[in-house]
C-alpha atoms as a PDB file:
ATOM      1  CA  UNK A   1      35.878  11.079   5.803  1.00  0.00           C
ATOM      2  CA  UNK A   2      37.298   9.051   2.813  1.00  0.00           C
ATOM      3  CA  UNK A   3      36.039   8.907  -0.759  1.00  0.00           C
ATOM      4  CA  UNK A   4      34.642   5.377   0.379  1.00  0.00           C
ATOM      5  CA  UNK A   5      32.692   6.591   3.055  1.00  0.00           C
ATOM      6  CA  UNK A   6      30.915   9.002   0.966  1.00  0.00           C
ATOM      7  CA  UNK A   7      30.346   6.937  -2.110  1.00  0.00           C
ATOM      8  CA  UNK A   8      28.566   4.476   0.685  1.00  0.00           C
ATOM      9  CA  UNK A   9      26.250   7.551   2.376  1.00  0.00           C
ATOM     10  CA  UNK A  10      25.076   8.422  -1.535  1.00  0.00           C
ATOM     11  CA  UNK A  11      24.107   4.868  -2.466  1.00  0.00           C
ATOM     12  CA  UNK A  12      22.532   4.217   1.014  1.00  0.00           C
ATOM     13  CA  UNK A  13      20.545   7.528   0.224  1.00  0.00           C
ATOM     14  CA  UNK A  14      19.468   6.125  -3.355  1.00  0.00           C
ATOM     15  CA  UNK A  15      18.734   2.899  -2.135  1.00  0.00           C
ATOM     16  CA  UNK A  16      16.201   4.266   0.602  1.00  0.00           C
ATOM     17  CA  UNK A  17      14.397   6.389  -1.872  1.00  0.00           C
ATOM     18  CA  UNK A  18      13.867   3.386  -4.220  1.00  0.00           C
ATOM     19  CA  UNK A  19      12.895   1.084  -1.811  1.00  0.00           C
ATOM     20  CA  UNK A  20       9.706   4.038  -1.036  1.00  0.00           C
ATOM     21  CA  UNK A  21       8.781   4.231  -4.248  1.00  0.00           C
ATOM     22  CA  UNK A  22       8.975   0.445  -4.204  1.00  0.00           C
ATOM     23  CA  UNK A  23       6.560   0.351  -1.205  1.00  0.00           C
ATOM     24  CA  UNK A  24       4.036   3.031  -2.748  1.00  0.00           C
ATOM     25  CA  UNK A  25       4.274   1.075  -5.862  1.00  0.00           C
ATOM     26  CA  UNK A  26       3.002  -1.936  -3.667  1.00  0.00           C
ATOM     27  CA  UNK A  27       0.973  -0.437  -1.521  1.00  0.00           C
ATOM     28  CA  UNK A  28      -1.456   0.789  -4.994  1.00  0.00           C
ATOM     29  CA  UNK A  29      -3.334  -2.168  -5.659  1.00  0.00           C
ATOM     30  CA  UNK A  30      -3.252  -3.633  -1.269  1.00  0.00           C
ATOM     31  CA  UNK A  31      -5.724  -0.300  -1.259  1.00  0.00           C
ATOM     32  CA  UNK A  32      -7.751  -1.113  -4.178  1.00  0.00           C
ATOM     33  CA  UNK A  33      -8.001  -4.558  -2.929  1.00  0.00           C
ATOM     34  CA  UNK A  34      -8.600  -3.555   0.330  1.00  0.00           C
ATOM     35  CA  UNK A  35     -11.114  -0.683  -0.869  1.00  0.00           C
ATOM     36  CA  UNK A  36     -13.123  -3.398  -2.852  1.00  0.00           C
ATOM     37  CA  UNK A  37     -13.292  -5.801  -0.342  1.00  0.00           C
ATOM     38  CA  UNK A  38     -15.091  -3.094   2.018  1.00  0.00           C
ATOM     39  CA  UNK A  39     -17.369  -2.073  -0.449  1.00  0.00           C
ATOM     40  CA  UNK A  40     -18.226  -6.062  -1.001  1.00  0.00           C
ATOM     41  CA  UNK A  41     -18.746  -6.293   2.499  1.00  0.00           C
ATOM     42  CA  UNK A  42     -20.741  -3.290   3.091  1.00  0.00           C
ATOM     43  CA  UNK A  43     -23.018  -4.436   0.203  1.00  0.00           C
ATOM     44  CA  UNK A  44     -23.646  -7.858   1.287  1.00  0.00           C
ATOM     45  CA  UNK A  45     -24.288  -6.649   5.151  1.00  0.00           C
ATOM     46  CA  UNK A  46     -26.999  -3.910   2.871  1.00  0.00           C
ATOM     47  CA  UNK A  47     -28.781  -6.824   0.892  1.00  0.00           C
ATOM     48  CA  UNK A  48     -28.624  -9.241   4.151  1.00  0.00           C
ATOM     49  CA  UNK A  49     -30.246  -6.203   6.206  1.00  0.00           C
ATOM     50  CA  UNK A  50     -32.691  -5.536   3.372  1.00  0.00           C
ATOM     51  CA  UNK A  51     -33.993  -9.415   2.892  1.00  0.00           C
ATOM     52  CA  UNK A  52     -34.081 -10.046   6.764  1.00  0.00           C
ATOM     53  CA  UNK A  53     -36.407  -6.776   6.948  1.00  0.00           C
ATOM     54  CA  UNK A  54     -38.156  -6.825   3.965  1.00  0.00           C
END
């Protein structure tokens, strides 16, 4: 294995790591967006439930 080869293993290694932390970063607000968006839901379907029986 050549000096090359591992110089190209290391920065595929980095690279892989970074693109994680990338996708966590991401993925942070997609939940709160997605966590608000089900509590919106769930409290219209509450107050639509609540005037229909009322």
């Amino acid at each position: 294995m050549g000096i090359g080869q591992k110089a190209e293993v290391r920065h595929m290694e980095s690279r892989f790591s970074v693109g994680m932390v990338y996708g966590m970063l991401l993925s942070i607000p997609l939940w709160i967006s997605a966590i608000g968006w089900f509590r919106l839901v769930a409290q219209g379907i509450t107050m639509f439930l609540k005037l229909r029986f009322a």
